[in-house]
C-alpha atoms as a PDB file:
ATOM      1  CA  UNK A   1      28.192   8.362   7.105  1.00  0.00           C
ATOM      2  CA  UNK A   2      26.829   6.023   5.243  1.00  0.00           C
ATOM      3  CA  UNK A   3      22.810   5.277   4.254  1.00  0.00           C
ATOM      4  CA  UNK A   4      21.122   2.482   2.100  1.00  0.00           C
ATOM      5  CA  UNK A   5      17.622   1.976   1.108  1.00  0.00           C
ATOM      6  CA  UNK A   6      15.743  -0.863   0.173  1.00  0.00           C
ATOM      7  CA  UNK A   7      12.817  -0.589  -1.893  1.00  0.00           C
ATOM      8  CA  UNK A   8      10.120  -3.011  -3.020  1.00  0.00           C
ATOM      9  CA  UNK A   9       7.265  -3.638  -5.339  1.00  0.00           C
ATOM     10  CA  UNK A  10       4.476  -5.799  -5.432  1.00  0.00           C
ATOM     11  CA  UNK A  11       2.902  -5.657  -8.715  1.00  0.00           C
ATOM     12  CA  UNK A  12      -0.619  -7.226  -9.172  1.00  0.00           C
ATOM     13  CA  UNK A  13      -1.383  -6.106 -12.732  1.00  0.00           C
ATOM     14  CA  UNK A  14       0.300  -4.355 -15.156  1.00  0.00           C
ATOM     15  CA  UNK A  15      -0.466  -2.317 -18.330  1.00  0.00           C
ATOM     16  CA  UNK A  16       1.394  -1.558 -21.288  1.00  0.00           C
ATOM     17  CA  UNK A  17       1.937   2.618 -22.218  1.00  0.00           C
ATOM     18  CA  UNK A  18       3.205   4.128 -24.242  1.00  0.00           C
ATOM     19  CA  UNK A  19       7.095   6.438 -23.259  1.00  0.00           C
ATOM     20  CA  UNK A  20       4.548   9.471 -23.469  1.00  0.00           C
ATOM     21  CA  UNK A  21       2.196   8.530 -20.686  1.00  0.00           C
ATOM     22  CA  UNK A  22       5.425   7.369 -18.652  1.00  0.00           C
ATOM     23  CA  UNK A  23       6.705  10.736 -19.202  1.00  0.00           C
ATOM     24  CA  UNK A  24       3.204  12.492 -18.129  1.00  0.00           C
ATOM     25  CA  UNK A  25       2.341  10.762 -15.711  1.00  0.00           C
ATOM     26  CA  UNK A  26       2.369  13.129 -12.183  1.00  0.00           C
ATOM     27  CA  UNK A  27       2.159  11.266  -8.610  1.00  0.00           C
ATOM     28  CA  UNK A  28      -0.492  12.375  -6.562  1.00  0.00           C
ATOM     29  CA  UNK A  29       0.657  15.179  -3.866  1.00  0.00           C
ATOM     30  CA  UNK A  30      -1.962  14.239  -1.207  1.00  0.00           C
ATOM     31  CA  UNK A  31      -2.695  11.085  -0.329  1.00  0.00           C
ATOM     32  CA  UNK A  32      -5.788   9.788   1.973  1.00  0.00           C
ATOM     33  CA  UNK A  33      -4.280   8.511   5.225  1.00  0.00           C
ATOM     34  CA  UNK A  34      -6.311   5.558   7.401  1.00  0.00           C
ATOM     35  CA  UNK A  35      -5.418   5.200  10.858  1.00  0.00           C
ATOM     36  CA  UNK A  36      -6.743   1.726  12.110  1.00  0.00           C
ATOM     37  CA  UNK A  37      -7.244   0.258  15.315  1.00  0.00           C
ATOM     38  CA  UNK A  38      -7.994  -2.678  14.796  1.00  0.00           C
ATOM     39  CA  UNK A  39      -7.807  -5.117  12.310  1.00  0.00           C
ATOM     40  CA  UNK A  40     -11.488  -4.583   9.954  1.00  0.00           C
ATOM     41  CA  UNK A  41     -11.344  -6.815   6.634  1.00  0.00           C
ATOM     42  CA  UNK A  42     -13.684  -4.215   5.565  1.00  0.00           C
ATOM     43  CA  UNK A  43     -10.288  -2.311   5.011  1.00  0.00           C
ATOM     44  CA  UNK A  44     -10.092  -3.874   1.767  1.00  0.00           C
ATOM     45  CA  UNK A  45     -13.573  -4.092   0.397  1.00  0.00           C
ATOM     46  CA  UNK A  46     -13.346  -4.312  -3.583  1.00  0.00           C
ATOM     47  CA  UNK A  47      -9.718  -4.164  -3.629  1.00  0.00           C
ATOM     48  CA  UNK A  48      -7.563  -7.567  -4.736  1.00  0.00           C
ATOM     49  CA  UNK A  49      -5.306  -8.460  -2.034  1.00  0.00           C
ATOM     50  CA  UNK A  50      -2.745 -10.943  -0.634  1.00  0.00           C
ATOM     51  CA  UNK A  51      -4.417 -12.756   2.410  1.00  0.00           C
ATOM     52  CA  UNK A  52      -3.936 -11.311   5.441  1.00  0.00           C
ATOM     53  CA  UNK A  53      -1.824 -12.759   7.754  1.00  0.00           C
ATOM     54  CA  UNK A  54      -2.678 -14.195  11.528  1.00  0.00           C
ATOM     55  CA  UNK A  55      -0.259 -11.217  13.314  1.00  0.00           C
ATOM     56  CA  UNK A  56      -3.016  -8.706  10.803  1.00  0.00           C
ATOM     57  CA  UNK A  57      -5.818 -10.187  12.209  1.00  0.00           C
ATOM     58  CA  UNK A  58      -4.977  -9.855  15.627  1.00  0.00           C
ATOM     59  CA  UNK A  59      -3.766  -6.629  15.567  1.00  0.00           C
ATOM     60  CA  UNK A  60      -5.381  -3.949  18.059  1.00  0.00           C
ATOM     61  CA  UNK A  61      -3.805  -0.662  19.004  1.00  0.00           C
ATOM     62  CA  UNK A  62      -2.101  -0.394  22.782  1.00  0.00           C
ATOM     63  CA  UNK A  63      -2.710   3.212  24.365  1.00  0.00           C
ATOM     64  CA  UNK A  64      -0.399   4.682  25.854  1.00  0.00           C
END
């Protein structure tokens, strides 16, 4: 058997710290989750982000 992953990151600002707060620093164990469907650009209210594409904007949910 054999497995690979690919990971990326998009970094859209960046801070210096210091190796302590590297080493402190604890991940969040919960996480809000937003199901969506439909595309709503009010998504991203306040947040900087990468313009959306045209297959984002037309997105809409098919039910089963």
């Amino acid at each position: 058997m054999k497995s690979e992953v690919l990971i990326e990151y998009l970094v859209l600002d960046s801070d210096i710290i210091t190796t302590k707060e590297y080493e402190e620093f604890r991940e969040q164990k919960k996480m809000n989750v937003f199901y969506v469907d439909q595309f709503d650009e009010n998504l991203w209210k306040g947040y900087t982000i990468i313009e959306p594409t045209k297959q984002m904007k037309e997105y809409k949910k098919v039910s089963d």
